[in-house]
N, C-alpha and C. Protein backbone atom coordinates (compact mmCIF):
# COMPACT_ATOMS: atom_id res chain seq x y z
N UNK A 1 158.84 32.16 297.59
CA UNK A 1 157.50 31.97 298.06
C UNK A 1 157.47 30.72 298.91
N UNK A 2 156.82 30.85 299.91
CA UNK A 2 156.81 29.72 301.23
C UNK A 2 155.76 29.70 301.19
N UNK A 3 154.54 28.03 300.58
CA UNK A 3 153.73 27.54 301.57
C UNK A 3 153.15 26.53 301.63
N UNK A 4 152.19 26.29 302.96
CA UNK A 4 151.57 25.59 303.41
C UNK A 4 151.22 24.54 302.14
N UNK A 5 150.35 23.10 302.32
CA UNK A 5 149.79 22.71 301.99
C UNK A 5 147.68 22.43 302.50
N UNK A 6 147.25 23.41 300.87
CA UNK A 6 146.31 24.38 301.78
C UNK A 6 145.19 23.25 300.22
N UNK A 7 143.94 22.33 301.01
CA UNK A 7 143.12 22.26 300.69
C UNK A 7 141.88 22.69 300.28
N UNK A 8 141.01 22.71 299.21
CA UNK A 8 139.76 23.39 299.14
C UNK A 8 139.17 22.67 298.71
N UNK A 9 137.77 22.48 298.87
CA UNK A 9 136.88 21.36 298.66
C UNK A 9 135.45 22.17 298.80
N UNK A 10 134.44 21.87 298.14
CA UNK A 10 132.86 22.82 298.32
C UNK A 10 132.28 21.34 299.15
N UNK A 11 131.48 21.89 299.42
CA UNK A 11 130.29 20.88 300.72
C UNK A 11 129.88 19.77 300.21
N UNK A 12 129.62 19.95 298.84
CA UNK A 12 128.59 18.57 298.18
C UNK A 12 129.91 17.63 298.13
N UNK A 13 131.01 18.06 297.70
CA UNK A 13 131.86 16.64 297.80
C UNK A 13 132.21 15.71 298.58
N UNK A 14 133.08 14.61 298.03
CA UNK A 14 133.17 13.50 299.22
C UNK A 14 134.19 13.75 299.63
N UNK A 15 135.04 13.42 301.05
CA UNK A 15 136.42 13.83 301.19
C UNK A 15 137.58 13.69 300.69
N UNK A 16 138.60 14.07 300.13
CA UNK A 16 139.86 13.63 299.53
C UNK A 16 140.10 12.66 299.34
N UNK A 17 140.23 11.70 300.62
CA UNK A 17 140.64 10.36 300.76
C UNK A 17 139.85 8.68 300.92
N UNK A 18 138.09 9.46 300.37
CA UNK A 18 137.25 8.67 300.81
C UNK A 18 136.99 8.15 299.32
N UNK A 19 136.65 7.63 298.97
CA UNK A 19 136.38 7.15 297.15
C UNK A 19 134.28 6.86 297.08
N UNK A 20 133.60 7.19 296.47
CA UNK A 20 132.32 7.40 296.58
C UNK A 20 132.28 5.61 296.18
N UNK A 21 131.36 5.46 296.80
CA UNK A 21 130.52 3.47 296.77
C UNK A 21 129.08 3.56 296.26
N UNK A 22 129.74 2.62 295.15
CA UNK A 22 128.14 2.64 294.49
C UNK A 22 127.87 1.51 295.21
N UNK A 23 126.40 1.30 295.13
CA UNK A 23 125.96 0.07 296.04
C UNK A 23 126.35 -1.64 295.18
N UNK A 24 126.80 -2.52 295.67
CA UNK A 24 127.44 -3.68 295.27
C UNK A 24 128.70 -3.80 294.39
N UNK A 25 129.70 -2.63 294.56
CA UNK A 25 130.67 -2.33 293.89
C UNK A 25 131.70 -1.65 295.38
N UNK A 26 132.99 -2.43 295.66
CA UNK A 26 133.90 -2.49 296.27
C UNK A 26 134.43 -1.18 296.06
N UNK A 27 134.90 -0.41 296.92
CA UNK A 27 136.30 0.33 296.24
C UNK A 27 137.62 0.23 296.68
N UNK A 28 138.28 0.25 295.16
CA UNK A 28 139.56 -0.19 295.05
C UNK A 28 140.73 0.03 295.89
N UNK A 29 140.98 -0.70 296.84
CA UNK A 29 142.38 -0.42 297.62
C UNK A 29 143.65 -0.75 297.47
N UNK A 30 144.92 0.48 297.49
CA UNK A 30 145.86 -0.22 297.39
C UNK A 30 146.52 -0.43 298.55
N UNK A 31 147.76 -1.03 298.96
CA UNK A 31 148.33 -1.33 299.48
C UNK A 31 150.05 -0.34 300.41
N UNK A 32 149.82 -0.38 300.87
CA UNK A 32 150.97 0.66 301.52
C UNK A 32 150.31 2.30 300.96
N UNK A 33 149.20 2.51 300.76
CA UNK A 33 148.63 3.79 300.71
C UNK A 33 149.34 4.12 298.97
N UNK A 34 149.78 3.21 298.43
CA UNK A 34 150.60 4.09 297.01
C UNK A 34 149.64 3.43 295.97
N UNK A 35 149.44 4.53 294.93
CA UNK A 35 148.94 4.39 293.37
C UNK A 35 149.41 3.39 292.68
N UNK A 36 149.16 2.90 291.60
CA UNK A 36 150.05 2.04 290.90
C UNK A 36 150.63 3.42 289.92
N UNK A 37 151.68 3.01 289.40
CA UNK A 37 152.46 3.38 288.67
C UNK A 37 152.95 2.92 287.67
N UNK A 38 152.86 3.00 286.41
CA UNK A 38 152.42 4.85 285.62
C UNK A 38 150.59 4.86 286.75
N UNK A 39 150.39 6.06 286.68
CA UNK A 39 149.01 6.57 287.25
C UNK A 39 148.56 7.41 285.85
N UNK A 40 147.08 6.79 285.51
CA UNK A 40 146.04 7.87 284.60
C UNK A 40 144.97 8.41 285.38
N UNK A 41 144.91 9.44 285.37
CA UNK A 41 142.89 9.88 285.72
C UNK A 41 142.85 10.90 285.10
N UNK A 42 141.35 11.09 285.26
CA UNK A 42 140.78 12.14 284.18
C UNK A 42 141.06 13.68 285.75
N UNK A 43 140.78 14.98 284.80
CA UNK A 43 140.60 15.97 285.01
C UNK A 43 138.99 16.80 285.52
N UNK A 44 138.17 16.44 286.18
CA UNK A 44 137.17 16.75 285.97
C UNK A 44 136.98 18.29 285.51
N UNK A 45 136.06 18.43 284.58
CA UNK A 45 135.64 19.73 283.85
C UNK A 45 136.95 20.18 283.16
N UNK A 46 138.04 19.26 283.39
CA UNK A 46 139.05 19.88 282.13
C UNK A 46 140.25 21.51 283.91
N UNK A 47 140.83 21.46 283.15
CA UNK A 47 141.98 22.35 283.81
C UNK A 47 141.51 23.73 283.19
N UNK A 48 141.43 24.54 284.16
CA UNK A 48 141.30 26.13 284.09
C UNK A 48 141.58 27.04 284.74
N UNK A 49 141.77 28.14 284.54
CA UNK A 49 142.31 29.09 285.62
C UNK A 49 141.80 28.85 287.01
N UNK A 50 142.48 29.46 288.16
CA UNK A 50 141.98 28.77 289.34
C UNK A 50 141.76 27.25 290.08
N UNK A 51 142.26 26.43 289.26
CA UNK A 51 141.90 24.97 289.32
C UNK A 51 143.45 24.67 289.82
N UNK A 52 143.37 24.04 290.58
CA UNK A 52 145.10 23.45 290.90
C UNK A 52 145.04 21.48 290.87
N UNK A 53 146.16 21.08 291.04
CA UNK A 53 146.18 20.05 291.16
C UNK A 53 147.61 19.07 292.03
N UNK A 54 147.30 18.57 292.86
CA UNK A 54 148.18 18.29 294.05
C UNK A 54 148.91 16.75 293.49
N UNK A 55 150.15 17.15 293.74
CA UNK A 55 150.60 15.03 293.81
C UNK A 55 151.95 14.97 294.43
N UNK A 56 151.86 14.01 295.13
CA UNK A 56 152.60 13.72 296.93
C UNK A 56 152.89 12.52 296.12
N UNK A 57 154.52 12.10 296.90
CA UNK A 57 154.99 10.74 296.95
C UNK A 57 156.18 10.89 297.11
N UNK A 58 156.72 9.66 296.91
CA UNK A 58 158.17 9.29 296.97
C UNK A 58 159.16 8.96 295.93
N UNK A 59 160.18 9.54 295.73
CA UNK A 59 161.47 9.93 294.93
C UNK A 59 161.61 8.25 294.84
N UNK A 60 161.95 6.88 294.26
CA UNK A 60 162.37 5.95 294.38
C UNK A 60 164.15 6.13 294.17
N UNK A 61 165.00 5.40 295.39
CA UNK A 61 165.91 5.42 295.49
C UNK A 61 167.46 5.32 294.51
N UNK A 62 167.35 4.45 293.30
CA UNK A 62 168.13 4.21 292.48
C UNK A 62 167.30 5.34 291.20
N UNK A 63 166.63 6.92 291.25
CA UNK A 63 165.52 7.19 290.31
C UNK A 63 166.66 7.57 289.55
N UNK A 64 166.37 7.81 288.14
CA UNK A 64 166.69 8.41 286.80
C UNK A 64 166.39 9.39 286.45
N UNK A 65 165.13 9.37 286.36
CA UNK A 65 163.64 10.24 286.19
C UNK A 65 162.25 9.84 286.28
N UNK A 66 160.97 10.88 286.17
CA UNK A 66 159.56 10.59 286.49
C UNK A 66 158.91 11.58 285.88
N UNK A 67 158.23 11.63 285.26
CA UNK A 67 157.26 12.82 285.09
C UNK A 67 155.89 12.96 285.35
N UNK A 68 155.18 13.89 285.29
CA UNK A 68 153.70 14.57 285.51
C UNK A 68 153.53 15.00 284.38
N UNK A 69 152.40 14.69 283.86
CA UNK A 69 151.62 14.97 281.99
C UNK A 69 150.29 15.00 282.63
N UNK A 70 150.27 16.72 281.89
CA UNK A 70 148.53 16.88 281.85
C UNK A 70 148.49 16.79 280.45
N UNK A 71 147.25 16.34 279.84
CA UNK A 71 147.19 15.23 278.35
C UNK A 71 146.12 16.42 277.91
N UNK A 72 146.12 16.79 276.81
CA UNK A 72 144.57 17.50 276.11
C UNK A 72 144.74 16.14 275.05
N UNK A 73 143.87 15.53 274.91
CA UNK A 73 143.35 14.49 273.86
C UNK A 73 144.93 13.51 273.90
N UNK A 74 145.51 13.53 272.65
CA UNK A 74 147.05 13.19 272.55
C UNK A 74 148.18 14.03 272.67
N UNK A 75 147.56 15.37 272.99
CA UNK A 75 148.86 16.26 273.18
C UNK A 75 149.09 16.00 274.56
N UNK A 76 150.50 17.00 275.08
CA UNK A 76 150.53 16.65 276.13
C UNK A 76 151.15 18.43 276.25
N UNK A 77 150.01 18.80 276.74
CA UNK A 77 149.97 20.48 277.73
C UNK A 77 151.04 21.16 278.22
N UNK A 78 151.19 20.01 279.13
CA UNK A 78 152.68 20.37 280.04
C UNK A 78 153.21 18.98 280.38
N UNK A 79 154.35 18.91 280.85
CA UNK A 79 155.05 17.76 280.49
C UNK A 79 156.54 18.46 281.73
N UNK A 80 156.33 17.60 282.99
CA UNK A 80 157.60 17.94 284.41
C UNK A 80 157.58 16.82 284.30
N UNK A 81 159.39 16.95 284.34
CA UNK A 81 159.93 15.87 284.48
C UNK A 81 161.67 15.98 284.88
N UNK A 82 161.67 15.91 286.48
CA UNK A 82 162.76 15.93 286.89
C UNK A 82 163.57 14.69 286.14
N UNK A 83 164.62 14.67 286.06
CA UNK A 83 166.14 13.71 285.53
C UNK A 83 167.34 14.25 286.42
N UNK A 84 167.27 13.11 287.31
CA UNK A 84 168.33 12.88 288.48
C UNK A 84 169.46 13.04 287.72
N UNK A 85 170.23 12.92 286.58
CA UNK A 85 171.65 12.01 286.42
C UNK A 85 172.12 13.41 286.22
N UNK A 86 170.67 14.35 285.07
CA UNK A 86 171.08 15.72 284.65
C UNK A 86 171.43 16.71 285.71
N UNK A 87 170.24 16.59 286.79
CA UNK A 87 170.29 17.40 287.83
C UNK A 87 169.60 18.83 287.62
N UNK A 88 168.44 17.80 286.50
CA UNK A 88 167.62 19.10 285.96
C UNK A 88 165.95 18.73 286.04
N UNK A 89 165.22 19.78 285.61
CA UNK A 89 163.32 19.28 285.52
C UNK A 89 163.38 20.63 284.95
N UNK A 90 163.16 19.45 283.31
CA UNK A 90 163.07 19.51 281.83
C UNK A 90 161.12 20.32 282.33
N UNK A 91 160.84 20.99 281.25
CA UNK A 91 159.62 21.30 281.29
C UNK A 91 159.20 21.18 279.56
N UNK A 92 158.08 20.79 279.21
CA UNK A 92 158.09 20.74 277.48
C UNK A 92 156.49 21.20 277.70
N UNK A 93 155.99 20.76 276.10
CA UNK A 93 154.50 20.72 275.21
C UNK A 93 155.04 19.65 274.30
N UNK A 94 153.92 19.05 274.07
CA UNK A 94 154.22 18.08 272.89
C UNK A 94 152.53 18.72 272.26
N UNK A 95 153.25 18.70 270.61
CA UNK A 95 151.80 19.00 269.85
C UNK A 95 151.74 18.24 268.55
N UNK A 96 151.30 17.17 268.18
CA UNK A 96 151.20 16.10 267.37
C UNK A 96 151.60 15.62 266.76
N UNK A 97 152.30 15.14 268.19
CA UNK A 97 153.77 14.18 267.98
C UNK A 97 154.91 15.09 268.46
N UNK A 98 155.30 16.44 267.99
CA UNK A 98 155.98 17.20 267.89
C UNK A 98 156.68 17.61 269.16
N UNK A 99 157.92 17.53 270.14
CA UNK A 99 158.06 18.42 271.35
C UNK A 99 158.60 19.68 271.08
N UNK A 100 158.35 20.62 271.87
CA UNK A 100 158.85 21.70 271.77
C UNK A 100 160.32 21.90 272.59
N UNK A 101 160.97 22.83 272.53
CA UNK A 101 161.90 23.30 272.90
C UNK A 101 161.72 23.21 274.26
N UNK A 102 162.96 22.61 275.14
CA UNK A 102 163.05 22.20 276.58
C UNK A 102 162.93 23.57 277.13
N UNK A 103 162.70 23.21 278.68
CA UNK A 103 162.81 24.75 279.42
C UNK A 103 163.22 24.00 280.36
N UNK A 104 164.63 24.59 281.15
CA UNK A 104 165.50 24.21 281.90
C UNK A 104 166.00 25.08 283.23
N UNK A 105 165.53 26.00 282.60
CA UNK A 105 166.09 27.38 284.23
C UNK A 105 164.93 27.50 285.45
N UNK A 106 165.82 27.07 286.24
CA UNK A 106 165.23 27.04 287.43
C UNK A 106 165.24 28.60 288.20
N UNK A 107 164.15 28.75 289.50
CA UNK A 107 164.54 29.84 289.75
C UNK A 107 165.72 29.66 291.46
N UNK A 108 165.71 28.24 291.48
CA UNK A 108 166.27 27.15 292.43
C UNK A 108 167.10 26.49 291.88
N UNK A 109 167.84 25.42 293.23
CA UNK A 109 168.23 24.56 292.94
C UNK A 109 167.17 23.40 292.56
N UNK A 110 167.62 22.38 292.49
CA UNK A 110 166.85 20.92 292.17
C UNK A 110 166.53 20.76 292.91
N UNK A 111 164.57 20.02 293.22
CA UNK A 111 163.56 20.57 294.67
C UNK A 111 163.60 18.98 294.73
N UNK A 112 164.04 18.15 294.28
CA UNK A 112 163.68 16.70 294.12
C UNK A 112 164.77 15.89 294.41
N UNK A 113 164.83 15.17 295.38
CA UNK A 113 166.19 13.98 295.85
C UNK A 113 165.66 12.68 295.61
N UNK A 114 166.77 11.85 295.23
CA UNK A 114 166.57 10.41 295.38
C UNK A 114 166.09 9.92 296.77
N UNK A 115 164.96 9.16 297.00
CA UNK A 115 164.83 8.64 297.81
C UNK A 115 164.13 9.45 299.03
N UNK A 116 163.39 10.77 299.04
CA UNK A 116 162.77 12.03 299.39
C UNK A 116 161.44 11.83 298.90
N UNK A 117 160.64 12.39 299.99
CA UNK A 117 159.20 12.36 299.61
C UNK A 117 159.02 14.21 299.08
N UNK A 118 158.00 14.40 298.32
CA UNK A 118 157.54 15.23 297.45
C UNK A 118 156.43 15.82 297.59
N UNK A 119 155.72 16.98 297.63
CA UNK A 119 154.55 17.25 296.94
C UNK A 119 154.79 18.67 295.82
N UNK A 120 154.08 18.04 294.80
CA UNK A 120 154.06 19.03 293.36
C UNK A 120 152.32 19.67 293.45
N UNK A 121 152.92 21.23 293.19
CA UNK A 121 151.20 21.89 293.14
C UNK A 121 151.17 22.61 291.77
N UNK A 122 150.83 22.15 290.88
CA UNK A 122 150.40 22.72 289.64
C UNK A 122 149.20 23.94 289.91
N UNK A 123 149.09 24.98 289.80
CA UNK A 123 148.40 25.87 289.67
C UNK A 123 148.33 26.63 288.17
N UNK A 124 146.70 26.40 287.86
CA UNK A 124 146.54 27.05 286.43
C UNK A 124 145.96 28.23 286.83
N UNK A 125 146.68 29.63 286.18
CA UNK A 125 146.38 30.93 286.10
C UNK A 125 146.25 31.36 284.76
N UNK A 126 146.01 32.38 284.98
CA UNK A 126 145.41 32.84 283.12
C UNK A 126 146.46 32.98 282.40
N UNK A 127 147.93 32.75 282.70
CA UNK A 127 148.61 32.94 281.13
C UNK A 127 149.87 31.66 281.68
N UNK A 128 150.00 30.98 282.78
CA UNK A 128 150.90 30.26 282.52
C UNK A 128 150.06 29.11 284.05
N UNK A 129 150.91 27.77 283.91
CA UNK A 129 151.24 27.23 285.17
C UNK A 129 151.99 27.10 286.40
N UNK A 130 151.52 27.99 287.41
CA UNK A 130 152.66 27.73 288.16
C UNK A 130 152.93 26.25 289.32
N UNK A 131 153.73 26.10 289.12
CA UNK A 131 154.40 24.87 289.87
C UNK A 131 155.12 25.18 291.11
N UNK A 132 154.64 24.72 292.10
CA UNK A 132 155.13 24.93 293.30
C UNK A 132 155.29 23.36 294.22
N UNK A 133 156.62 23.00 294.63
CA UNK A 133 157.36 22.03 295.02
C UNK A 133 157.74 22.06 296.51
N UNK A 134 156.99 21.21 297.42
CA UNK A 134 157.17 21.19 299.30
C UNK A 134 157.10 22.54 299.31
N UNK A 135 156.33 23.51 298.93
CA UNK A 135 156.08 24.88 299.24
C UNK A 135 156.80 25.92 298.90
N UNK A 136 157.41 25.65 297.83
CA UNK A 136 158.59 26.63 297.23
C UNK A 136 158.11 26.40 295.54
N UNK A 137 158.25 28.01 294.93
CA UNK A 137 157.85 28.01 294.02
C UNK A 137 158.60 27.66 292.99
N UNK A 138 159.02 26.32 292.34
CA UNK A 138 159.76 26.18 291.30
C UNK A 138 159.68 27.12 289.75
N UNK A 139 159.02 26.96 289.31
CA UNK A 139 158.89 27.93 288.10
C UNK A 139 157.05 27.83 287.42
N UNK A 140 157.16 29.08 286.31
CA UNK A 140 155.86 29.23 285.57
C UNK A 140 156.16 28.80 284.37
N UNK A 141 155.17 27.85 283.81
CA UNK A 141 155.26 27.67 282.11
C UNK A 141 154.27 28.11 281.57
N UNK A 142 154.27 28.90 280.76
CA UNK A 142 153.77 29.75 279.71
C UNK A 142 152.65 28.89 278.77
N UNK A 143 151.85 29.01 278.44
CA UNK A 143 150.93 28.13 277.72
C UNK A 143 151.52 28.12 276.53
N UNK A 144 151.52 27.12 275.81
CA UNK A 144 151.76 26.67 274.35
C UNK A 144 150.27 26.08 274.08
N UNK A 145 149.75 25.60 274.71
CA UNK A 145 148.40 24.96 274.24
C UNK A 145 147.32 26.27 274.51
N UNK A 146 146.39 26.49 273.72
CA UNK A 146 145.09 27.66 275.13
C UNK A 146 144.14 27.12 275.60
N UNK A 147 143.69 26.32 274.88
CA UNK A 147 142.21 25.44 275.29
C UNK A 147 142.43 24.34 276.49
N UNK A 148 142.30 25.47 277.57
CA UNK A 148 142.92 25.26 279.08
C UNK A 148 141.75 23.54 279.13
N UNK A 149 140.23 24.12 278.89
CA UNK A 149 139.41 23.10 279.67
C UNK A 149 139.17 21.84 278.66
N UNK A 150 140.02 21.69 277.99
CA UNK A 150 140.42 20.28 277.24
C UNK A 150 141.51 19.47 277.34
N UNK A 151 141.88 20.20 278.53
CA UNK A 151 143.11 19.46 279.10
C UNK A 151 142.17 18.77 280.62
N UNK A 152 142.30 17.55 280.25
CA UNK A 152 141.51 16.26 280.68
C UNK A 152 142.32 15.11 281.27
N UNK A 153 143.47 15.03 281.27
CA UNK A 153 143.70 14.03 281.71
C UNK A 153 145.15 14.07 282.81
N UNK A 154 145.39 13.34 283.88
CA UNK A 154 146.54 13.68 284.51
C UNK A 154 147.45 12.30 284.49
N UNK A 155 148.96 12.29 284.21
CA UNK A 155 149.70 11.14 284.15
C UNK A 155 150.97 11.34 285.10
N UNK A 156 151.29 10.65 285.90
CA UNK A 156 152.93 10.28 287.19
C UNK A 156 152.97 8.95 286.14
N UNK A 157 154.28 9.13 285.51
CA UNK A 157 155.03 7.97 285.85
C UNK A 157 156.34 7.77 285.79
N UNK A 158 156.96 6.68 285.66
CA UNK A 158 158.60 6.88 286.00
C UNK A 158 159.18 6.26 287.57
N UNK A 159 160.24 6.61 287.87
CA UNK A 159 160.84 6.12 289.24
C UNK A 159 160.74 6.83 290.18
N UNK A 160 159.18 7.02 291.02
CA UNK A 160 158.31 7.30 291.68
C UNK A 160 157.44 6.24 292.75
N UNK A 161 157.06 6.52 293.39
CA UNK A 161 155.98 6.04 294.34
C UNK A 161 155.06 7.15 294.39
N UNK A 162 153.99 7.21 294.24
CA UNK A 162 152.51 7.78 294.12
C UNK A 162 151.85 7.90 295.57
N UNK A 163 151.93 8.95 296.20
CA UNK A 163 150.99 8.71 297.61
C UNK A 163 149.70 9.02 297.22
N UNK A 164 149.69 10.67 296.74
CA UNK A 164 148.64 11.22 297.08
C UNK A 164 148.31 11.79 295.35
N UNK A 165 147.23 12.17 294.90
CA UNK A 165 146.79 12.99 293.71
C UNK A 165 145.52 13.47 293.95
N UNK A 166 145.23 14.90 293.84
CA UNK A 166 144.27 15.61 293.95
C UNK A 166 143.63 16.13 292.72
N UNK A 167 142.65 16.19 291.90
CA UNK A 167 142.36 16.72 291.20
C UNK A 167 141.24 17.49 291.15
């Protein structure tokens, strides 16, 4: 599967890259366009079918590993996390406390280089996530959690640079 990087947005919102200003309150800028790292934000209305979620950046050069955690409360939903040394992206669930059994088969090679910029597209459909990497479809994970719209929270961190996150 080949594609684009394809935006959707409804009218009332503000643009991607604009941050809403309350009146006598600054908004926060960083520097060289990157997140800090680890990165938290919330999910608005929680993750559900049809809902995707975008995140762009850069591979840091000496990396190990990095991951992406969508959080329901303290669990953690889904859990990508490429590991350079393995030459793998481990996929899990963690359920209180507990991880589950790794998932390791790609339907590719490894979509992620040291020192390579990135974009990851999480797409939630009704029975799994699919993950799609610079426009190529890396793989689907299967829900272990169901209570899609209590999954609230999004986490990058690791040996990464953060450009972009869409939620």
């Amino acid at each position: 599967m080949e594609l684009s990087l394809t935006t959707f947005q409804s009218r009332d919102l503000q643009p991607v890259h604009q941050a809403p200003v309350a009146p006598g309150i600054q908004p926060v800028v960083y520097p060289n366009s990157a997140y800090p790292v680890p990165f938290f934000t919330t999910i608005p209305y929680g993750f559900k079918p049809n809902k995707s979620i975008i995140i762009s950046g850069t591979v840091l050069p000496n990396a190990k590993c990095f991951h992406i955690n969508l959080h329901r409360g303290t669990d953690i939903a889904f859990h990508l996390n490429p590991r350079f040394d393995e030459n793998a992206v481990v996929r899990n669930t963690q359920i209180d406390s507990s991880w589950g059994p790794d998932e390791r088969s790609l339907f590719g090679k490894m979509p992620f280089n040291r020192g390579q910029d990135f974009t990851v597209w999480i797409l939630c459909e009704d029975h799994c996530f699919k993950v799609v990497v610079d426009g190529k479809h890396l793989c689907d994970y299967w829900y272990h959690l169901t209570d899609l719209q209590a999954i609230a929270g999004l986490e990058v961190a690791g040996d990464v640079q953060l450009t972009h996150e869409q939620t």
